[in-house]
N, C-alpha and C. Protein backbone atom coordinates (compact mmCIF):
# COMPACT_ATOMS: atom_id res chain seq x y z
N UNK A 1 0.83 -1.19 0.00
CA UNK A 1 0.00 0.00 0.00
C UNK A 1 0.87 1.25 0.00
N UNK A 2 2.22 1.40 0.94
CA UNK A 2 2.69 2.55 1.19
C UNK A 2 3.40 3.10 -0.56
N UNK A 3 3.77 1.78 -1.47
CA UNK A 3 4.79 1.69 -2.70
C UNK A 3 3.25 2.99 -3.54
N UNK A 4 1.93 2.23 -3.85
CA UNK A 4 1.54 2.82 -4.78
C UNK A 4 1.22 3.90 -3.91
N UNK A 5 0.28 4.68 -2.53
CA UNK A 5 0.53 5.78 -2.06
C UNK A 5 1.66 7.11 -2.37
N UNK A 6 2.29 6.62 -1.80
CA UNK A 6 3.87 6.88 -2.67
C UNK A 6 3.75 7.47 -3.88
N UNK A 7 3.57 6.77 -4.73
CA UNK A 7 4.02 6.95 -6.18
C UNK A 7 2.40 8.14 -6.71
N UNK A 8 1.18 7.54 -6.22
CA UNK A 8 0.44 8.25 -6.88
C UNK A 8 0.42 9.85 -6.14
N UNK A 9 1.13 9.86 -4.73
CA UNK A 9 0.96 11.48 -4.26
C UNK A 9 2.51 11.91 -4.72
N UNK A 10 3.34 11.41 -4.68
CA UNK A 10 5.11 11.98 -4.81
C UNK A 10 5.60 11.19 -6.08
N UNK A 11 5.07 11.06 -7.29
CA UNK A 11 5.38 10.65 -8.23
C UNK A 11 6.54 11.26 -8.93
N UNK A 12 7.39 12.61 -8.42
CA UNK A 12 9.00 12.89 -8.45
C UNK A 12 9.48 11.85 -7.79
N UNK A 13 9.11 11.48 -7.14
CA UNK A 13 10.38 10.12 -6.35
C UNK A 13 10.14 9.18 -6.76
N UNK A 14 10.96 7.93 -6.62
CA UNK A 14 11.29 6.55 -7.00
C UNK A 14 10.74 6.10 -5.86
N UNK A 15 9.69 4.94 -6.03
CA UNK A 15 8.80 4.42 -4.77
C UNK A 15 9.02 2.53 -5.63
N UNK A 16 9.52 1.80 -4.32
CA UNK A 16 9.49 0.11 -4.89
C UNK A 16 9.25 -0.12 -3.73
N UNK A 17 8.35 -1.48 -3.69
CA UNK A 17 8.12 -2.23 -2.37
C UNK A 17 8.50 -3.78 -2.59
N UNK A 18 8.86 -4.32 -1.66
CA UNK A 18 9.38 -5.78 -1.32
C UNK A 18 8.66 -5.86 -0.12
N UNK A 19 9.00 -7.59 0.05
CA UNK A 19 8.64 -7.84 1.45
C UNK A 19 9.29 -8.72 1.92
N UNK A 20 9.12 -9.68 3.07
CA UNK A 20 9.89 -10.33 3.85
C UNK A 20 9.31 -11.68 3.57
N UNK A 21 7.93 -11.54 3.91
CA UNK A 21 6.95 -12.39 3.35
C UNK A 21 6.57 -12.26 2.06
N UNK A 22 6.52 -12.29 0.74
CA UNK A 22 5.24 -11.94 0.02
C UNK A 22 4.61 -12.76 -0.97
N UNK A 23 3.66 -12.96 -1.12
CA UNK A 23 2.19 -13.91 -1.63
C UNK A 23 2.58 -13.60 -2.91
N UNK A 24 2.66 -12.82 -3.36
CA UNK A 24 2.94 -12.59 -4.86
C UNK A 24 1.58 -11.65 -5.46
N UNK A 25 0.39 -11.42 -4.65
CA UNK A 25 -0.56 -10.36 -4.73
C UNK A 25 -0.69 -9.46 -3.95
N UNK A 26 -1.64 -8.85 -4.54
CA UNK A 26 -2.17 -7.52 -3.56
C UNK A 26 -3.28 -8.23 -2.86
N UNK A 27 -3.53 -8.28 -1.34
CA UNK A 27 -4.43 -8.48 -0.56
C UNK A 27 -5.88 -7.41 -1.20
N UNK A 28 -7.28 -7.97 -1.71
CA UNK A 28 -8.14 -7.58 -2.14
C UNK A 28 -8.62 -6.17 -1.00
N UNK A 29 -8.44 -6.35 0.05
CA UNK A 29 -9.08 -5.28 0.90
C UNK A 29 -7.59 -3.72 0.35
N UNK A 30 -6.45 -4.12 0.40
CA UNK A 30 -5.62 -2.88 0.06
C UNK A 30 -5.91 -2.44 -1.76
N UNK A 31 -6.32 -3.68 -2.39
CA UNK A 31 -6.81 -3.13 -3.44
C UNK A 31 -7.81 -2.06 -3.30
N UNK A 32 -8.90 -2.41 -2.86
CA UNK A 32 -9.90 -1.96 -2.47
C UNK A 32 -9.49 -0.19 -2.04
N UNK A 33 -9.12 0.13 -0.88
CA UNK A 33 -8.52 1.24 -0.36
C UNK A 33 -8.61 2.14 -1.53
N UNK A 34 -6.84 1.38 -2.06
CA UNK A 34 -6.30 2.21 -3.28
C UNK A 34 -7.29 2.10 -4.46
N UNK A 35 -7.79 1.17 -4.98
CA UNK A 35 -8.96 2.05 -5.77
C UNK A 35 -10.00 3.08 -5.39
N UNK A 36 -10.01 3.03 -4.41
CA UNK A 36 -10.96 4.25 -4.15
C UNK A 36 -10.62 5.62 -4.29
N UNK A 37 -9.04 5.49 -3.58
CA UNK A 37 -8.32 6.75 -3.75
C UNK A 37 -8.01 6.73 -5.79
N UNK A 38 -7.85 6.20 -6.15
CA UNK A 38 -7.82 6.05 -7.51
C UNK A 38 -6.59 5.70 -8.04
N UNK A 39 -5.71 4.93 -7.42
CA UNK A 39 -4.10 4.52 -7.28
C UNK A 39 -4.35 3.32 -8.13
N UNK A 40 -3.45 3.47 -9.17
CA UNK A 40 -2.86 2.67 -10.24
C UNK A 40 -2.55 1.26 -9.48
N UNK A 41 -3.04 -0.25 -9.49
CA UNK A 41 -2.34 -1.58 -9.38
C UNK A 41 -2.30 -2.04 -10.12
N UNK A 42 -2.14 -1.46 -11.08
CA UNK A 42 -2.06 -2.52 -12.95
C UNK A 42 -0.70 -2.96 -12.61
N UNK A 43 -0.88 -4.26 -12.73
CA UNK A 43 0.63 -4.95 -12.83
C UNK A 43 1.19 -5.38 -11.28
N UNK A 44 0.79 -4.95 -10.59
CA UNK A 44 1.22 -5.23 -9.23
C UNK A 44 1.36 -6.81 -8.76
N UNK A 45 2.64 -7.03 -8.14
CA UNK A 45 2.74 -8.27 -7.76
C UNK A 45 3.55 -8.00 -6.90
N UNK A 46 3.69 -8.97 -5.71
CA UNK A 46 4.40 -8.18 -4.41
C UNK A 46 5.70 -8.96 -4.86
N UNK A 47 6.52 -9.10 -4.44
CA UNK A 47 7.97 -9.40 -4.52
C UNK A 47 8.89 -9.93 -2.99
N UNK A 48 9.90 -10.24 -3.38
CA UNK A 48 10.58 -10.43 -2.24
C UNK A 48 11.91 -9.25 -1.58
N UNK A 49 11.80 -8.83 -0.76
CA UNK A 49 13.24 -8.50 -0.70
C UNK A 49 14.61 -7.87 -1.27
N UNK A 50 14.77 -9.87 -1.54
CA UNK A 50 16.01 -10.05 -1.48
C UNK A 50 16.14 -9.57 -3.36
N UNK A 51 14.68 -9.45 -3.71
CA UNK A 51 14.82 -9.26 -5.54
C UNK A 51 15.30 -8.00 -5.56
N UNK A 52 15.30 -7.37 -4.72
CA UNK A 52 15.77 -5.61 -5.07
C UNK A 52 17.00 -5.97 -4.33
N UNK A 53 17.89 -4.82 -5.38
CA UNK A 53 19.55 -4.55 -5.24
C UNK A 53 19.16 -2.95 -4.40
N UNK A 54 19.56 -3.62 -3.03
CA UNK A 54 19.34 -2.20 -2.12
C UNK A 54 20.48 -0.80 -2.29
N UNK A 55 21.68 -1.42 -2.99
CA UNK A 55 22.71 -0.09 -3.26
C UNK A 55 22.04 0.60 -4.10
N UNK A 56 20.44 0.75 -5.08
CA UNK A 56 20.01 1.40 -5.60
C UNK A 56 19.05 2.31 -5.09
N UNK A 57 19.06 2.57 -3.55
CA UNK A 57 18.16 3.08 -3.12
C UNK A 57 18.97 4.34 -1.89
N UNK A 58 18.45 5.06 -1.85
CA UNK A 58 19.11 6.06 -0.49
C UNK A 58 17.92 6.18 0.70
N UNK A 59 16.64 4.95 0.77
CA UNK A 59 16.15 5.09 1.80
C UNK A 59 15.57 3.85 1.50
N UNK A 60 15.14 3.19 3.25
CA UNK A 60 14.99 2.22 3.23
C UNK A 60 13.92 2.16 4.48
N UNK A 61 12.69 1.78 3.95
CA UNK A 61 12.11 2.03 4.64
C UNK A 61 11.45 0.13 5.00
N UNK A 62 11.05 0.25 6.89
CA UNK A 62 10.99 -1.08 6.94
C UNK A 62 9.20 -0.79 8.10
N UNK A 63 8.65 -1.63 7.40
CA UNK A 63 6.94 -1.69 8.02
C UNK A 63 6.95 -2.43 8.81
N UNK A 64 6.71 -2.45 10.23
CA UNK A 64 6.29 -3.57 10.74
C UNK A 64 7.52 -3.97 11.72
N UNK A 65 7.14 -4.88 12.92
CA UNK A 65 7.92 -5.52 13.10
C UNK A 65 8.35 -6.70 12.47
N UNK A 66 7.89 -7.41 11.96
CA UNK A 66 8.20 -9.00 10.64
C UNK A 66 9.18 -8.02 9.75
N UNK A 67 9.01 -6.98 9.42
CA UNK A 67 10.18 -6.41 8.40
C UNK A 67 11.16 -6.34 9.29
N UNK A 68 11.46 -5.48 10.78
CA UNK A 68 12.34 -5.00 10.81
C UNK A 68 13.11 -6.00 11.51
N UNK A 69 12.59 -7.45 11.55
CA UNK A 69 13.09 -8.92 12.32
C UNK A 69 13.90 -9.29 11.22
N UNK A 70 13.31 -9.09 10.01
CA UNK A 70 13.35 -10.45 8.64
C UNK A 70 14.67 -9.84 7.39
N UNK A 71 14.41 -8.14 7.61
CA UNK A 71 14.48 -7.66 5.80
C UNK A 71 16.42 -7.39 6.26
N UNK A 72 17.16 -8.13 5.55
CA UNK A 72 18.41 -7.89 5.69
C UNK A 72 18.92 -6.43 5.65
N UNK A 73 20.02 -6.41 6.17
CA UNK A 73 20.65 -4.98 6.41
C UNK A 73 20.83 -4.30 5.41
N UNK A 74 20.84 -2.76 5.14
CA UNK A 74 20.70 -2.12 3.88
C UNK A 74 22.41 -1.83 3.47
N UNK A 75 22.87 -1.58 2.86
CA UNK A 75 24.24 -1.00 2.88
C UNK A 75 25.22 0.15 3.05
N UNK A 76 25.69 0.16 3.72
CA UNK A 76 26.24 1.63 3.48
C UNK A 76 26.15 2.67 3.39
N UNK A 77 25.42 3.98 3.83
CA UNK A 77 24.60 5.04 3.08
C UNK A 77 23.58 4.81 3.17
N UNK A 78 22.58 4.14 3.02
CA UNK A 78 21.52 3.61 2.68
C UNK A 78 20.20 4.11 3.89
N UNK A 79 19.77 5.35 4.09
CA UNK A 79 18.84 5.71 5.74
C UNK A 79 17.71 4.91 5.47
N UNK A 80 17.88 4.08 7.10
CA UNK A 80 16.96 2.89 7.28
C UNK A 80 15.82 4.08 8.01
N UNK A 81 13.99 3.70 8.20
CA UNK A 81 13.51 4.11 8.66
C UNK A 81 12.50 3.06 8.85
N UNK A 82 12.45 2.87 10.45
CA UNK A 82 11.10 2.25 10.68
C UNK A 82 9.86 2.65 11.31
N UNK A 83 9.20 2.01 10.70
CA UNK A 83 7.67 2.10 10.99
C UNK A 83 6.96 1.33 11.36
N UNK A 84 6.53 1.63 12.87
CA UNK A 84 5.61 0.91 13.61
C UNK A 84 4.26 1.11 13.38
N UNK A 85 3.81 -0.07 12.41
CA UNK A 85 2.20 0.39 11.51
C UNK A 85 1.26 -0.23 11.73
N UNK A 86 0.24 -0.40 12.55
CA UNK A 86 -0.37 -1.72 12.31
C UNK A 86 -0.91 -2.31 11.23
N UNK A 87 -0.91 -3.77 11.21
CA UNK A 87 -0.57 -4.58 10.07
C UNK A 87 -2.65 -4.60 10.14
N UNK A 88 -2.87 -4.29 9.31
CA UNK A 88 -4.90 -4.42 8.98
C UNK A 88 -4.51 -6.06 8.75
N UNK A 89 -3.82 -7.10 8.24
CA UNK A 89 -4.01 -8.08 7.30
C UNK A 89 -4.34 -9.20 9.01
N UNK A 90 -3.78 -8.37 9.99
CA UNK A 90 -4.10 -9.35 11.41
C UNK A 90 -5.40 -8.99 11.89
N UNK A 91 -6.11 -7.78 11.45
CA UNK A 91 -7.44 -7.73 12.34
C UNK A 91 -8.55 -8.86 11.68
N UNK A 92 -8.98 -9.21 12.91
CA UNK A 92 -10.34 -10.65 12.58
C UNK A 92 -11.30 -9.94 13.21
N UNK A 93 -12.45 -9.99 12.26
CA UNK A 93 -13.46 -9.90 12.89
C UNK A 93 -14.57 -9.77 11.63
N UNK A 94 -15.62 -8.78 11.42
CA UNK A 94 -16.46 -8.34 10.70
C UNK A 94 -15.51 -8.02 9.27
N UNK A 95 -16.37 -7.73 8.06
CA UNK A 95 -15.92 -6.50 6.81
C UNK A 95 -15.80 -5.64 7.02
N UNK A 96 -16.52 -4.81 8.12
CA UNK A 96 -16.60 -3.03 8.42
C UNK A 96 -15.87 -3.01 8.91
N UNK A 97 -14.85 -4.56 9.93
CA UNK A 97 -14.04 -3.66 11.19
C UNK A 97 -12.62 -4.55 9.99
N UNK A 98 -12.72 -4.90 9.32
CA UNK A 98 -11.24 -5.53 8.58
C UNK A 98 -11.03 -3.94 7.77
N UNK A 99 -12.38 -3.50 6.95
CA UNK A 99 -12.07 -2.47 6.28
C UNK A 99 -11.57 -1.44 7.39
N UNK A 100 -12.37 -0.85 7.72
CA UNK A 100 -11.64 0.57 8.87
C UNK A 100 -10.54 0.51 9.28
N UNK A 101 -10.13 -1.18 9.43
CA UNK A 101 -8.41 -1.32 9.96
C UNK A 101 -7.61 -0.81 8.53
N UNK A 102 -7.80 -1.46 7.11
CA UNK A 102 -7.38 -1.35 6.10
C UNK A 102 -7.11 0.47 5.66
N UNK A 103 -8.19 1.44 6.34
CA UNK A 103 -8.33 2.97 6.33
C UNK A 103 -7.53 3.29 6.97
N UNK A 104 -7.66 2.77 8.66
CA UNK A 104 -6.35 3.37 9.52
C UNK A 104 -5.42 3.46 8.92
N UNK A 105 -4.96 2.01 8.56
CA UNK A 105 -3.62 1.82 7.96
C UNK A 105 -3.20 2.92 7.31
N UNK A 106 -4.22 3.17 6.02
CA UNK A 106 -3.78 4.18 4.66
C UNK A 106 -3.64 5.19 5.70
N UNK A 107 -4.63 5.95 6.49
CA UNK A 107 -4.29 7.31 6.90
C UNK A 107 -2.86 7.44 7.65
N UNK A 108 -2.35 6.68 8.03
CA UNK A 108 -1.33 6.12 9.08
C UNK A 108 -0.01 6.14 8.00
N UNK A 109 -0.28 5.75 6.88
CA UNK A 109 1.15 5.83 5.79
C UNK A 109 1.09 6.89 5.29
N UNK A 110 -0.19 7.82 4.84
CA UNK A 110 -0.18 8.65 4.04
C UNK A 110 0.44 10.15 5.44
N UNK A 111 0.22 10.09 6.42
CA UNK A 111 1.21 10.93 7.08
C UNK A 111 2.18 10.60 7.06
N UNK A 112 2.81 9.12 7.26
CA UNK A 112 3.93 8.68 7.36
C UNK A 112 4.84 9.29 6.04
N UNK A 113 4.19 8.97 4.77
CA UNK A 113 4.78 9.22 3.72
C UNK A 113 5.37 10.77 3.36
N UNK A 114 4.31 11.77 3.75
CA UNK A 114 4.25 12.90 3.72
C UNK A 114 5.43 13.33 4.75
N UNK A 115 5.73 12.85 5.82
CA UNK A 115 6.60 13.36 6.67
C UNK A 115 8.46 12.76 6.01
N UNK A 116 7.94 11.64 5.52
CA UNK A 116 9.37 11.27 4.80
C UNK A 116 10.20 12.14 3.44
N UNK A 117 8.80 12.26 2.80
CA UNK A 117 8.96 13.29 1.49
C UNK A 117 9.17 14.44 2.04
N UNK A 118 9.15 14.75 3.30
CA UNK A 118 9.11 16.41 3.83
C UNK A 118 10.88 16.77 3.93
N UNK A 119 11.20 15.34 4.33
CA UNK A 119 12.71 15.66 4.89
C UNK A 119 13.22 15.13 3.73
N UNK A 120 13.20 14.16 2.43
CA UNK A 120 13.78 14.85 1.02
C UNK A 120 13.74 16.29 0.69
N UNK A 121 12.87 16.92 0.70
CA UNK A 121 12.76 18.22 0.26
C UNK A 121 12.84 19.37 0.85
């Protein structure tokens, strides 16, 4: 969620997401979100990691605790930043209360994001 956020509000910057875990989709409820906001997932497939060459990046951003346990060390240069987010994909319960977790979330990155892009610029 935070990769296309990212890209559809700060589309001057270079936005890629990996994971520690990843399914190889987009979970239907973060689809959901981002279509509403109207965020591009054409093509989206989650990835791993270890598929991105991290010397191509000057920030490194890690979600979660499972990221900041799992996602190997960045290199050199490289400003790590973590984020303690809650994960919507753990709340059980109803559709209204999986979705509203899935909202928190977004409102929760989209400051997050905004405060990261603040200190690029």
């Amino acid at each position: 969620m935070a990769e296309r956020l990212g890209r559809q509000l700060y589309p001057q910057h270079h936005w890629e997401s990996a994971g520690v875990m990843p399914t190889g989709t987009m979970h239907p409820m973060t689809a959901r979100v981002l279509a509403e906001r109207g965020a591009d997932n054409t093509g989206f497939a989650s990835r791993h990691v270890d598929d991105l060459d991290l010397r191509e990046f000057d920030h490194f951003v890690l979600i979660g605790d499972t990221a900041q346990a799992l996602a190997p060390d960045p290199p050199p240069g490289v400003t790590v930043h973590h984020w303690h987010v809650d994960d919507p994909y753990e709340v059980i319960g109803s559709a209204e209360k999986i979705y509203a977790a899935y909202k928190t979330c977004e409102a929760d990155l989209l400051r997050r994001i905004a405060d990261l892009v603040a200190e690029f610029e």
